[in-house]
N, C-alpha and C. Protein backbone atom coordinates (compact mmCIF):
# COMPACT_ATOMS: atom_id res chain seq x y z
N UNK A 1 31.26 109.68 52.94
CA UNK A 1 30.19 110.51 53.47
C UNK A 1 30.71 111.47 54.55
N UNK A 2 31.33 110.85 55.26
CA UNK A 2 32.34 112.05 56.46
C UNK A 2 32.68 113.34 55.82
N UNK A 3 33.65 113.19 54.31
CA UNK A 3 33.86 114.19 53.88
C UNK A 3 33.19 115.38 53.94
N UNK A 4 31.80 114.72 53.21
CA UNK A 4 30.70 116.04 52.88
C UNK A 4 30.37 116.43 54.18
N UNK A 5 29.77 115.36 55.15
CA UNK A 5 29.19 116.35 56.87
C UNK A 5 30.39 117.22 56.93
N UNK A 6 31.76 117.20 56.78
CA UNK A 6 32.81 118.30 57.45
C UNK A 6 32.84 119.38 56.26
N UNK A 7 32.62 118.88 55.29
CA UNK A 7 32.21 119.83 54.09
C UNK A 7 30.80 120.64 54.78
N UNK A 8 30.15 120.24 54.89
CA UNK A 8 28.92 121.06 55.24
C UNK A 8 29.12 122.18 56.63
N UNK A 9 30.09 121.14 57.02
CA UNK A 9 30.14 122.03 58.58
C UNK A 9 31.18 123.13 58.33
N UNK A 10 32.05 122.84 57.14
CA UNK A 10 33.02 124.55 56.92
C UNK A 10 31.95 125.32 56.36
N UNK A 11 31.09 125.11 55.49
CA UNK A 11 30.23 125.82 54.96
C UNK A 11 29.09 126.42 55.83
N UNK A 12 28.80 125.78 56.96
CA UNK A 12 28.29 126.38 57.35
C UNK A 12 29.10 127.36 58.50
N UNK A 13 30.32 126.99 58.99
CA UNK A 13 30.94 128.33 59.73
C UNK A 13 31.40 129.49 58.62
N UNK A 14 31.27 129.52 57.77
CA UNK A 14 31.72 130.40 56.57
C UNK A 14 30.69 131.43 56.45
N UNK A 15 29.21 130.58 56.41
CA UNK A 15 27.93 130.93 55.87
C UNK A 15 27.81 131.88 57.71
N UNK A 16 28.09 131.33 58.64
CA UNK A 16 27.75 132.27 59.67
C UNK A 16 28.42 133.29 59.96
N UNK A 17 30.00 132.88 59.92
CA UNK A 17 30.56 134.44 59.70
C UNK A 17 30.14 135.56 59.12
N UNK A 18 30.04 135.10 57.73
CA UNK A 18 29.73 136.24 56.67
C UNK A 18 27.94 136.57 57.07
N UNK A 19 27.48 136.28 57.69
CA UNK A 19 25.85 136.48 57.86
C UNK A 19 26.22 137.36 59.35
N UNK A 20 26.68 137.32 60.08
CA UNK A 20 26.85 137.73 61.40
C UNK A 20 27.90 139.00 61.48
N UNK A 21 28.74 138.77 60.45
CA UNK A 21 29.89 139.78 59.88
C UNK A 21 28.65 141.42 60.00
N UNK A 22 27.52 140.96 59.22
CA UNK A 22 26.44 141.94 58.99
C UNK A 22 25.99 142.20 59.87
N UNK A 23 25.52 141.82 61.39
CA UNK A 23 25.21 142.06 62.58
C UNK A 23 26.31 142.99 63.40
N UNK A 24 27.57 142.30 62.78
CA UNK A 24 28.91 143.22 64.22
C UNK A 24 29.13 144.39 63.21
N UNK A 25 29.08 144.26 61.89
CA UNK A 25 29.19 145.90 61.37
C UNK A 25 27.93 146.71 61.50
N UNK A 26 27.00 146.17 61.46
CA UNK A 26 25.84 147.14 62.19
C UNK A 26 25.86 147.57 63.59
N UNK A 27 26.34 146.85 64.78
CA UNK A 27 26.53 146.71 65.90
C UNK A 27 27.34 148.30 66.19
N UNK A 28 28.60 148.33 65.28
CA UNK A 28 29.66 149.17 65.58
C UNK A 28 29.39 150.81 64.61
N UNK A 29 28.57 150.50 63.91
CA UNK A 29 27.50 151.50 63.00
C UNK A 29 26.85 152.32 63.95
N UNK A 30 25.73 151.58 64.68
CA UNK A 30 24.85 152.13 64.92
C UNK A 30 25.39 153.26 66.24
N UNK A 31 26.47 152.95 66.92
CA UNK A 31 27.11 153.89 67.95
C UNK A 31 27.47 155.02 67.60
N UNK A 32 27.84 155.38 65.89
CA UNK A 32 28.30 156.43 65.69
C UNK A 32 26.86 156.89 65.15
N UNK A 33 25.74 156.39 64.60
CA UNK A 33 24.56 157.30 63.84
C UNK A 33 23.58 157.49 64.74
N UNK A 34 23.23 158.98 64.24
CA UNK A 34 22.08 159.47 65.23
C UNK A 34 21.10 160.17 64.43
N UNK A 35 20.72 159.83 62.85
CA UNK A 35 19.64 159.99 62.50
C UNK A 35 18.82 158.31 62.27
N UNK A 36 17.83 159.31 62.83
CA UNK A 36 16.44 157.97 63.27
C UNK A 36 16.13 156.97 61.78
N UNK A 37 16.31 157.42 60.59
CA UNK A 37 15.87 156.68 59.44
C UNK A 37 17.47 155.99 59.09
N UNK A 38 18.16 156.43 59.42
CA UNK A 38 19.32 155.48 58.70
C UNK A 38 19.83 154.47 60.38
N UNK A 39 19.14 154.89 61.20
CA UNK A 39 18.95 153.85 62.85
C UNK A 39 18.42 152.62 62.24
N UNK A 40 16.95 153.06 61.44
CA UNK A 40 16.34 151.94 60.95
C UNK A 40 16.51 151.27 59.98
N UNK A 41 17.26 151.77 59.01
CA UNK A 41 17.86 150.91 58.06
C UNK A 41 19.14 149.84 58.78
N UNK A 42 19.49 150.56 59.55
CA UNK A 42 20.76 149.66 59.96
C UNK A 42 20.09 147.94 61.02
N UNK A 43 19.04 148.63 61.45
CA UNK A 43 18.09 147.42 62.62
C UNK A 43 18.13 146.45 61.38
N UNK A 44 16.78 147.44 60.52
CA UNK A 44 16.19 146.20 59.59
C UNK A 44 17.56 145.28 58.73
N UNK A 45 18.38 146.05 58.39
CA UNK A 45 19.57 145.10 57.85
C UNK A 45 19.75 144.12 58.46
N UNK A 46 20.37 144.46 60.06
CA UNK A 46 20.51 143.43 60.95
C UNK A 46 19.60 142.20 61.14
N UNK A 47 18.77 142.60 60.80
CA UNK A 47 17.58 141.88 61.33
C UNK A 47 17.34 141.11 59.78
N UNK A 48 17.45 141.55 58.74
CA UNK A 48 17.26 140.56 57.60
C UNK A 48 18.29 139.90 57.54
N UNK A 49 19.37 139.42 58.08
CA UNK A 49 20.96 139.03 58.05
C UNK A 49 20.65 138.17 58.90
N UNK A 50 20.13 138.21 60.12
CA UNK A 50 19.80 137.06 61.15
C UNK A 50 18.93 135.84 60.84
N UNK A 51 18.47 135.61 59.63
CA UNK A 51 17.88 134.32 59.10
C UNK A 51 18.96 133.59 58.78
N UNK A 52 19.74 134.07 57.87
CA UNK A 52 20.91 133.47 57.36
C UNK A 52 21.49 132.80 57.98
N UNK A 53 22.02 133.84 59.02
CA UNK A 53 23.03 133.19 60.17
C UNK A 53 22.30 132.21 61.46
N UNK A 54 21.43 132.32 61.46
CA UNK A 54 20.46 131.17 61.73
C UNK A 54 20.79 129.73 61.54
N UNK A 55 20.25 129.94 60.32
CA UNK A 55 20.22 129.02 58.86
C UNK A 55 21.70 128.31 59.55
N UNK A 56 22.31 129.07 58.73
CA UNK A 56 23.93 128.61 58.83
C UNK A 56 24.62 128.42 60.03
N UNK A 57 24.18 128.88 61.44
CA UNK A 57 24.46 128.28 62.74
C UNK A 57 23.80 126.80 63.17
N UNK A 58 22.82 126.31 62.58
CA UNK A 58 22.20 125.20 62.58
C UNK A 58 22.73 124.44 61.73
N UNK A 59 23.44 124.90 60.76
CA UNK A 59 23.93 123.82 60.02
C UNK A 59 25.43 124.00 60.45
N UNK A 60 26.22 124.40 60.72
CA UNK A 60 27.31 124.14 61.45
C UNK A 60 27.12 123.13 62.80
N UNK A 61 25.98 123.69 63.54
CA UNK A 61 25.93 122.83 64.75
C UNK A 61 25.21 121.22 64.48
N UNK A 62 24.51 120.92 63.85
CA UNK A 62 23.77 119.58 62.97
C UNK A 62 25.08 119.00 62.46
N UNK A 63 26.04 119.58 61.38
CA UNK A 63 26.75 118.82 60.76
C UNK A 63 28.14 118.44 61.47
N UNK A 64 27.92 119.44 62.70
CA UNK A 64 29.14 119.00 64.10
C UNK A 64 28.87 117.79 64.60
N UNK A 65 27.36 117.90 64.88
CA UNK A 65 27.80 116.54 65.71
C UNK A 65 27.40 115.33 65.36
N UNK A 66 26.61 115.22 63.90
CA UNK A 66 27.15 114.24 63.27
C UNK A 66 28.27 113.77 62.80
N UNK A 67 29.39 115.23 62.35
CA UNK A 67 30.67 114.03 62.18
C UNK A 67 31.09 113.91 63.46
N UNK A 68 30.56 114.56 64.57
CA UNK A 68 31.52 113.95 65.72
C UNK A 68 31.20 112.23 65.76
N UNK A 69 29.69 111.73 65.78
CA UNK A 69 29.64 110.66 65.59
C UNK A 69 30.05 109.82 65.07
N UNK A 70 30.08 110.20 64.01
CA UNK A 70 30.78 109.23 62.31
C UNK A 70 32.63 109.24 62.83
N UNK A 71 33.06 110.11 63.31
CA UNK A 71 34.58 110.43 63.44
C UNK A 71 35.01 109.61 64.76
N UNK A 72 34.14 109.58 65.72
CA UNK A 72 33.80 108.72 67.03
C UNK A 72 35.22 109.70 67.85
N UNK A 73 34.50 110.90 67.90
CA UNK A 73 35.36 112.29 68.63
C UNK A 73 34.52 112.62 69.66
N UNK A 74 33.52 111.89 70.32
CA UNK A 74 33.06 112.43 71.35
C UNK A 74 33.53 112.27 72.61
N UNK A 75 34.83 111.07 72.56
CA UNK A 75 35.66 110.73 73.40
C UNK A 75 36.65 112.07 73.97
N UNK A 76 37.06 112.42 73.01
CA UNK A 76 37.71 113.88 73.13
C UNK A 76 37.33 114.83 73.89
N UNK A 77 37.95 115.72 74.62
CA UNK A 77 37.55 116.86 75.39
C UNK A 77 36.95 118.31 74.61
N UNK A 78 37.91 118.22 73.63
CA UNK A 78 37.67 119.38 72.48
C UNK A 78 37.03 119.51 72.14
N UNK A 79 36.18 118.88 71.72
CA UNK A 79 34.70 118.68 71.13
C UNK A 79 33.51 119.28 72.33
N UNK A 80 33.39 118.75 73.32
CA UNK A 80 32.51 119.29 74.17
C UNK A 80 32.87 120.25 74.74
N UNK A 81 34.55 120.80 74.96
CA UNK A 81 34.88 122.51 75.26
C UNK A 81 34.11 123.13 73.56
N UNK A 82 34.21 122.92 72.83
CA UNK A 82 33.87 123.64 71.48
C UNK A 82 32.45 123.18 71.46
N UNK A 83 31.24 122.78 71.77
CA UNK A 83 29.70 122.65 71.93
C UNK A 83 29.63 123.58 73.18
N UNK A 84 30.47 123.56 74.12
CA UNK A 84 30.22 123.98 75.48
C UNK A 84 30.34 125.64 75.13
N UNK A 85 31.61 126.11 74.78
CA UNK A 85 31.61 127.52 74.20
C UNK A 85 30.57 128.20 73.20
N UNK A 86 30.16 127.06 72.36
CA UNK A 86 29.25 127.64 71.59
C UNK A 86 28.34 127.61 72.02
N UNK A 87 27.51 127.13 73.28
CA UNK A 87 26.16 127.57 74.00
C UNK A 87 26.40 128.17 75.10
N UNK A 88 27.78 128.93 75.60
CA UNK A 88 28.05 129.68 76.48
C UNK A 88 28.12 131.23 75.72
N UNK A 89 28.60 131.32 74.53
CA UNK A 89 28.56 132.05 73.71
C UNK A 89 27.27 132.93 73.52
N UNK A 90 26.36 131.70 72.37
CA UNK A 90 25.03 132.11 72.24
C UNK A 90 24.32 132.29 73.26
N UNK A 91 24.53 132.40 74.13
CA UNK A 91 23.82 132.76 75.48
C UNK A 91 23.88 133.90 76.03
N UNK A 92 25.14 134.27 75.98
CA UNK A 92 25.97 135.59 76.22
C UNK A 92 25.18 136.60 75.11
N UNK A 93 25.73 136.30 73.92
CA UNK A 93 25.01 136.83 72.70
C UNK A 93 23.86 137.31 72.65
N UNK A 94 22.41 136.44 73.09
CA UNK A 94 21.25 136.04 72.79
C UNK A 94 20.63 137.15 74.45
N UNK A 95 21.47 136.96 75.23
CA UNK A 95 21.03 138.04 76.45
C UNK A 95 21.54 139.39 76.33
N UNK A 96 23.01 139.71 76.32
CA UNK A 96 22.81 141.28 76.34
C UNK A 96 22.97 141.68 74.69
N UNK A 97 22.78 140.92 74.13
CA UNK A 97 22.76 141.44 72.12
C UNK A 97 21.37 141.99 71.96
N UNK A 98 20.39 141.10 72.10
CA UNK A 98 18.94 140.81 71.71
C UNK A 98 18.49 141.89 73.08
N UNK A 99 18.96 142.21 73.87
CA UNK A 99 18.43 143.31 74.88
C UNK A 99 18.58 144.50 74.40
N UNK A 100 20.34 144.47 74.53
CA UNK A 100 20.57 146.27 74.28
C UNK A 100 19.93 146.35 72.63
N UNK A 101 19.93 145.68 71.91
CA UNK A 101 19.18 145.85 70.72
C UNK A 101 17.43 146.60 70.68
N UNK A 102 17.25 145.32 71.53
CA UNK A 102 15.60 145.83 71.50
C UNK A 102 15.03 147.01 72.48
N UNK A 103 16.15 147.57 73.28
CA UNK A 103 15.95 148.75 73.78
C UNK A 103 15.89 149.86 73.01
N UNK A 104 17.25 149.59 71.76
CA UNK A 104 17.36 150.66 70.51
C UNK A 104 16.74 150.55 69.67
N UNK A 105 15.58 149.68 69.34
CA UNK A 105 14.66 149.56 68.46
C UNK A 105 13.70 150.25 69.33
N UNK A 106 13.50 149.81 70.78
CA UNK A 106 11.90 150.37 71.08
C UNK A 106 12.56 152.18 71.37
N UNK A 107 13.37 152.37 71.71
CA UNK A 107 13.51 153.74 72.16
C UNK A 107 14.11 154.71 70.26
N UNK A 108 14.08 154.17 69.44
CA UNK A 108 13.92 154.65 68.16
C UNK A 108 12.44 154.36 67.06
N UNK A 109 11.75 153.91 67.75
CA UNK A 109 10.10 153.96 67.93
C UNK A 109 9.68 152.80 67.03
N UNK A 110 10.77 151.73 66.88
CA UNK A 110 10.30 150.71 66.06
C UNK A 110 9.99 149.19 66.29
N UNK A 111 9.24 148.38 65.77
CA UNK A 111 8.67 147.22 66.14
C UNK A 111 10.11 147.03 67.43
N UNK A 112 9.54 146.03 68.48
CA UNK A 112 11.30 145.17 69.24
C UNK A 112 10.14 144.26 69.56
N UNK A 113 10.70 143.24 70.32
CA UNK A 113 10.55 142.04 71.27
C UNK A 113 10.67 142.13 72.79
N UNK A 114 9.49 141.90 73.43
CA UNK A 114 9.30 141.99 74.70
C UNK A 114 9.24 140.46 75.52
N UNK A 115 9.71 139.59 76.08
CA UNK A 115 9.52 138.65 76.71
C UNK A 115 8.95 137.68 75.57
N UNK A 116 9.74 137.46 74.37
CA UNK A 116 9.40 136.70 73.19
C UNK A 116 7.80 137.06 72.74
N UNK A 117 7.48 138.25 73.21
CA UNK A 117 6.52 138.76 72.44
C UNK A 117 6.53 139.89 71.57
N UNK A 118 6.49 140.23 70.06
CA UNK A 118 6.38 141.25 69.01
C UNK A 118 5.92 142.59 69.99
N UNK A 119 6.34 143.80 70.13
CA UNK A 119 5.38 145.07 70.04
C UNK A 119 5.52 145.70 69.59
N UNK A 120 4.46 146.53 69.57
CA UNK A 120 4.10 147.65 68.28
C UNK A 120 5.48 148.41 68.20
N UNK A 121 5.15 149.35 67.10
CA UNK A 121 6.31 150.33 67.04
C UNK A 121 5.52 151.67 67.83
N UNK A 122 6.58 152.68 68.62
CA UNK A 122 6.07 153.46 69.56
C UNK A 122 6.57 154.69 69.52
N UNK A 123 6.21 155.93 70.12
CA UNK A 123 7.27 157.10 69.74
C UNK A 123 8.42 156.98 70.09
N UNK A 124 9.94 157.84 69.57
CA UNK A 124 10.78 157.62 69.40
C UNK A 124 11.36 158.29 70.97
N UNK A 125 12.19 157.71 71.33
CA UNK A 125 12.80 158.50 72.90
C UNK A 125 13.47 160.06 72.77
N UNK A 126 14.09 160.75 73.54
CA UNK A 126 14.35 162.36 73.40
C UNK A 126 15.52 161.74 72.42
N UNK A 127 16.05 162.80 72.39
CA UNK A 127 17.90 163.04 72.02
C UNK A 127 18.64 162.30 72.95
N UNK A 128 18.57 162.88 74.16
CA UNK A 128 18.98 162.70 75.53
C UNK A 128 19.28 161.35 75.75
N UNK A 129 18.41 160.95 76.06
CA UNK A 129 17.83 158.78 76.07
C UNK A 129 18.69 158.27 74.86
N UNK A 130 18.53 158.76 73.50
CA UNK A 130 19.09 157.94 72.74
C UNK A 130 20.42 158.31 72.68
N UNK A 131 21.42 158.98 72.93
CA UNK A 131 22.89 159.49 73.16
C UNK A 131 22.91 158.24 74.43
N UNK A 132 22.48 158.17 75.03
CA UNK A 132 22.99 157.72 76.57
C UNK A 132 22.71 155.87 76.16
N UNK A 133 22.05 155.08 75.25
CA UNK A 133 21.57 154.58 74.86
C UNK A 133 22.57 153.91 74.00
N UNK A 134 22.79 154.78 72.52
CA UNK A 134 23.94 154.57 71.64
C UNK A 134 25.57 154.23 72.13
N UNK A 135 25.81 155.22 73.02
CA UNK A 135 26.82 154.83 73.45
C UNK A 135 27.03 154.51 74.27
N UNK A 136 26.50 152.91 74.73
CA UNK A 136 27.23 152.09 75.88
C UNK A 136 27.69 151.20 74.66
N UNK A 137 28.82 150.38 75.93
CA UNK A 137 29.88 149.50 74.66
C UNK A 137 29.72 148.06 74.82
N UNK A 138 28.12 148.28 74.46
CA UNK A 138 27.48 146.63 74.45
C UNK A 138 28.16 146.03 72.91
N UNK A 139 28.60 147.07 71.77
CA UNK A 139 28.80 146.14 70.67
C UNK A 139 30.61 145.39 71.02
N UNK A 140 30.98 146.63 71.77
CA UNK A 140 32.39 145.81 72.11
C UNK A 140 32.25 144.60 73.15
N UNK A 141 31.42 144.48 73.86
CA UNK A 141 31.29 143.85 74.94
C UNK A 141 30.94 142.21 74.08
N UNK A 142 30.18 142.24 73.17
CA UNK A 142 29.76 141.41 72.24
C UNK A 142 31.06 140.87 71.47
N UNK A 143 31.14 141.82 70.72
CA UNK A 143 32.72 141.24 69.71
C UNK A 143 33.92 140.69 70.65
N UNK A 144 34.32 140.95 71.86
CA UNK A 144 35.48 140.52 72.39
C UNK A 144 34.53 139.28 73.04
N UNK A 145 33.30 138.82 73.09
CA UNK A 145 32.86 137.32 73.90
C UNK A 145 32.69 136.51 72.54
N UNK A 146 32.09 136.99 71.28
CA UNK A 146 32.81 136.29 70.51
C UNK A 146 34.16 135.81 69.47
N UNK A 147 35.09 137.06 69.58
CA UNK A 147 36.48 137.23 69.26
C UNK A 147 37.02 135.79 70.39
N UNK A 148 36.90 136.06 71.35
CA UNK A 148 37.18 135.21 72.68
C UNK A 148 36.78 134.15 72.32
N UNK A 149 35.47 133.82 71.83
CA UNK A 149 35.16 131.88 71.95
C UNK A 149 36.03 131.47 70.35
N UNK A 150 36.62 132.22 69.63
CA UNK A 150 37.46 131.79 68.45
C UNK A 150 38.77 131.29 69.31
């Protein structure tokens, strides 16, 4: 039975790469485009890609620490530096990702998230706002904190 939980748990770091792969190439997309309809194709991509990697971050983290149990690795340091990074990570991630994001959704006039609340979609910001907006280097800032927890 060990087998399959560590079976499940490559599958699910596999299943999150390749689901999140779709988030950091949108990430590094959206800095160079500055028409508003292919802005929103690139969100909504992102944003249909983030179930997946969901999905598949929960099952990497579920099938971790059951085999840590079954393997009796909780004795180990490695194990809780590698749980510890991965909620230092998603944290990192989950604050300036899910921000500078939902600034470029609301200032490109489309649905974002306010204090875990939905709002409407709204007019779109000048030129000006969205140049100054696009290019800060929140997607690099992102890829080197998770390049880094690898």
């Amino acid at each position: 039975m060990y087998r399959w939980i560590v079976f499940l748990h490559v599958v699910g770091l596999f299943g999150f790469l390749l689901s999140h792969g779709v988030s950091v190439s949108v990430a590094f997309a959206l800095r160079r485009e500055r028409k508003l309809e292919r802005i929103h194709a690139l969100l909504d991509l992102s944003s249909r890609s983030f179930v997946a990697m969901s999905g598949s971050l929960l099952m990497l983290l579920i099938s971790g620490i059951i085999a840590g149990f079954m393997g009796n690795w909780w004795s180990y340091g490695w194990v809780w530096l590698s749980l510890g990074l991965l909620i230092v990570i998603w944290l990192i991630m989950g604050f300036f990702g899910s921000r500078h994001y939902g600034e470029i959704r609301k200032a490109t006039g489309f649905e974002y998230m306010e204090y875990g609340k939905r709002q409407p979609a709204g007019e779109p910001a000048s030129a000006e706002e969205m140049e100054v907006l696009m290019s800060r280097p929140r997607p690099v800032l992102l890829a080197v904190t998770g390049i880094g927890g690898w």
